[in-house]
C-alpha atoms as a PDB file:
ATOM      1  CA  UNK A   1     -11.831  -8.091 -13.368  1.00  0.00           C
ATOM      2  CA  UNK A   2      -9.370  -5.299 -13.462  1.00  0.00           C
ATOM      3  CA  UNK A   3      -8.267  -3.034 -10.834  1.00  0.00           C
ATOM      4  CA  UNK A   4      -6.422   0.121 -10.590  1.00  0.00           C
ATOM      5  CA  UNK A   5      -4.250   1.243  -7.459  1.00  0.00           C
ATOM      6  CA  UNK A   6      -3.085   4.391  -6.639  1.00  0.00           C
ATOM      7  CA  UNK A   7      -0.404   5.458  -4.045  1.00  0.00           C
ATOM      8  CA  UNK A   8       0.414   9.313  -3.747  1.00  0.00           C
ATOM      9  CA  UNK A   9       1.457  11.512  -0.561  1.00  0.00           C
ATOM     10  CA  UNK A  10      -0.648  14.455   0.216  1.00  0.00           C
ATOM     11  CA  UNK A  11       0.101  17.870   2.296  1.00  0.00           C
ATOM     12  CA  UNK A  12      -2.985  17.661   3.933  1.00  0.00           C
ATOM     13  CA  UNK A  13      -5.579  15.038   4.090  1.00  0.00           C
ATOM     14  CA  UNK A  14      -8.260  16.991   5.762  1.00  0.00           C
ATOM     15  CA  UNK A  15      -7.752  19.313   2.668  1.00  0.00           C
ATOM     16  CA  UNK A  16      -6.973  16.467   0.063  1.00  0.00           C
ATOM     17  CA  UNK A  17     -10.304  14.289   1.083  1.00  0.00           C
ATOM     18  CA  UNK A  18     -12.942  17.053   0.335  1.00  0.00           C
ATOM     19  CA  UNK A  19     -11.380  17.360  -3.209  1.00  0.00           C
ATOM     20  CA  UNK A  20     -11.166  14.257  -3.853  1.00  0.00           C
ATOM     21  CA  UNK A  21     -14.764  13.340  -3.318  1.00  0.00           C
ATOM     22  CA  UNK A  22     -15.922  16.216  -5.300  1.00  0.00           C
ATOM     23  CA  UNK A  23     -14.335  14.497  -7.917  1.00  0.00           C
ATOM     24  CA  UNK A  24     -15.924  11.110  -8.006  1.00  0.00           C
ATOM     25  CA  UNK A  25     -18.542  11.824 -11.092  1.00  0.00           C
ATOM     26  CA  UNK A  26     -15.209  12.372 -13.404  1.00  0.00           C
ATOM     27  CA  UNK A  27     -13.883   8.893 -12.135  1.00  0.00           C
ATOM     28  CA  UNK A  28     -17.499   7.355 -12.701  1.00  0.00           C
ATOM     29  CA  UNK A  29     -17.535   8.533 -16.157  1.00  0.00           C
ATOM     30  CA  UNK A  30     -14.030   6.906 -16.705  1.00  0.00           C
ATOM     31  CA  UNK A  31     -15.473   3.703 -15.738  1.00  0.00           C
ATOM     32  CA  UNK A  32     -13.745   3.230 -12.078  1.00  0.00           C
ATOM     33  CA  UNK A  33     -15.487   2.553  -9.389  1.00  0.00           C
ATOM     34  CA  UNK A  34     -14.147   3.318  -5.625  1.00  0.00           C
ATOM     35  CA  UNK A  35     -13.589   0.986  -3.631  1.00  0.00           C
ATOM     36  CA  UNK A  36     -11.042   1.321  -0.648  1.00  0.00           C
ATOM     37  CA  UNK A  37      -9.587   4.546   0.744  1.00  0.00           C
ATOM     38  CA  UNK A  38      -6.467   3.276   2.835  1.00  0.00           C
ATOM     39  CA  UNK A  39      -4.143   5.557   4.780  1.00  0.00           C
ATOM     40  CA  UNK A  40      -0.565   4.483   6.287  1.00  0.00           C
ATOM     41  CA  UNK A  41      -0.629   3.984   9.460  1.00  0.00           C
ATOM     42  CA  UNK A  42       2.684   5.760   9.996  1.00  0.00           C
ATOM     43  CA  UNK A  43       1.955   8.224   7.982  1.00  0.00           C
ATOM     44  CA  UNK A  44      -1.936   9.487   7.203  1.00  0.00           C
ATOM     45  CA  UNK A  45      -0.949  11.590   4.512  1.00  0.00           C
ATOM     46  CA  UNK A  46       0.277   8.271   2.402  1.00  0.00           C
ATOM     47  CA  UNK A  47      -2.849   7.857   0.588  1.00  0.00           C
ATOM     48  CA  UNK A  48      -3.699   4.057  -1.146  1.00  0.00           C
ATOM     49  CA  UNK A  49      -6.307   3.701  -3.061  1.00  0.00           C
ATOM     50  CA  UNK A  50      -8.241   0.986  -5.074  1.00  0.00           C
ATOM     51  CA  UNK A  51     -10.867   0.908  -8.151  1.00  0.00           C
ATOM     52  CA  UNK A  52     -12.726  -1.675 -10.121  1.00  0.00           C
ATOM     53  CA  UNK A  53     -12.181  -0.612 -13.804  1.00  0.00           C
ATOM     54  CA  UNK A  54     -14.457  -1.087 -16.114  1.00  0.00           C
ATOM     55  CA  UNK A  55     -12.314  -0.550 -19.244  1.00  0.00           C
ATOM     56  CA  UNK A  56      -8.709  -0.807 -18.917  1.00  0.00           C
ATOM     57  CA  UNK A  57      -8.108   1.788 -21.577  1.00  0.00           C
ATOM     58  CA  UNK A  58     -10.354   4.238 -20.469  1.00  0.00           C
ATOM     59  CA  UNK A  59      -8.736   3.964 -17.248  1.00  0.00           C
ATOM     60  CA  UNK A  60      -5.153   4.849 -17.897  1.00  0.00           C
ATOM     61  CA  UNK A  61      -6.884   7.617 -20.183  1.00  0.00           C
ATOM     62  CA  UNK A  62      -8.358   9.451 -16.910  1.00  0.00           C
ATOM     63  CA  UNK A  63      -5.139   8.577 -15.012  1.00  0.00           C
ATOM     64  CA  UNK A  64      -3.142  10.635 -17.215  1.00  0.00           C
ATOM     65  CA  UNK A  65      -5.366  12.933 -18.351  1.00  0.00           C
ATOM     66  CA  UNK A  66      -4.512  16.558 -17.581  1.00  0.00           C
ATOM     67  CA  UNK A  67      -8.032  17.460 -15.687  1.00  0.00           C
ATOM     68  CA  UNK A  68      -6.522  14.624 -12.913  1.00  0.00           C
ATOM     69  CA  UNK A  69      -3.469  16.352 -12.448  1.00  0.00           C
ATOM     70  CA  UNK A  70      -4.751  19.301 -12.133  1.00  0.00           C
ATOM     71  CA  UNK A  71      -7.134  18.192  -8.772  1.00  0.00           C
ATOM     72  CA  UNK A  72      -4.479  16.441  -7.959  1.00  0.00           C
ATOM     73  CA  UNK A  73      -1.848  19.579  -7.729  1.00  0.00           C
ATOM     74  CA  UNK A  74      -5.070  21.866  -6.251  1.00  0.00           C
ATOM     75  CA  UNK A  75      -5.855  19.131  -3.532  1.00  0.00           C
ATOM     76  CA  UNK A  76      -1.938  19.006  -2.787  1.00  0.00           C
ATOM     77  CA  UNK A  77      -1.313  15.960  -3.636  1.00  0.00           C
ATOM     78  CA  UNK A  78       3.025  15.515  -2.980  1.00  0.00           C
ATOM     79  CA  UNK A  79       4.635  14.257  -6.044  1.00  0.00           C
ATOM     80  CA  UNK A  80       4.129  11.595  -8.660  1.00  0.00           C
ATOM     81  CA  UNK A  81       1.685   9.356  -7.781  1.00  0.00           C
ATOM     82  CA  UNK A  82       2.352   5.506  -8.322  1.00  0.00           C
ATOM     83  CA  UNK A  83      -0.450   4.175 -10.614  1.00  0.00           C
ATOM     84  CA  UNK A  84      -0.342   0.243 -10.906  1.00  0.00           C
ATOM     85  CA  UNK A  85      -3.268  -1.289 -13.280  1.00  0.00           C
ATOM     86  CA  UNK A  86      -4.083  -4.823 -12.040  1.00  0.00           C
ATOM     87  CA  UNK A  87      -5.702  -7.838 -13.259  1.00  0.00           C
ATOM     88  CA  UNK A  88      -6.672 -10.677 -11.753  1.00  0.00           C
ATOM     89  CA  UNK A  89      -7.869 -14.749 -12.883  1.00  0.00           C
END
């Protein structure tokens, strides 16, 4: 089963959140499937989030596509996000 994690920082998470579940057909169609939202406890705009991925390759397609980036900058998202693609035995 592979995974893939994200970790960004966002301006505004009552802003961010919204955007980011408007978005969930375009992560569907890249084969992830949601599966924890975690915020920081020091900080609740230090977003973590995790994702079952169907295909590995069609994964890191959709995390660097430009349509991510693009909600990513519009739902002020702080940064370069840290994208870690994990498998597990």
């Amino acid at each position: 089963m592979a995974h893939m994690l994200i970790r960004h920082k966002v301006q505004d998470f009552g802003k961010w959140k919204p955007a980011y579940d408007v978005h969930q057909p375009a992560r569907a169609a890249a084969g992830l499937k949601d599966l924890r939202l975690w915020r920081n406890a020091d900080d609740p705009n230090d977003i973590f989030l995790l994702f079952e991925a169907a295909d590995v390759a069609k994964a890191k397609a959709f995390a660097a596509s430009a349509d991510l980036k693009e909600k990513m900058t519009s739902a002020g998202v702080i940064g370069q996000p840290e994208i870690f693609f994990l498998s597990g035995d």
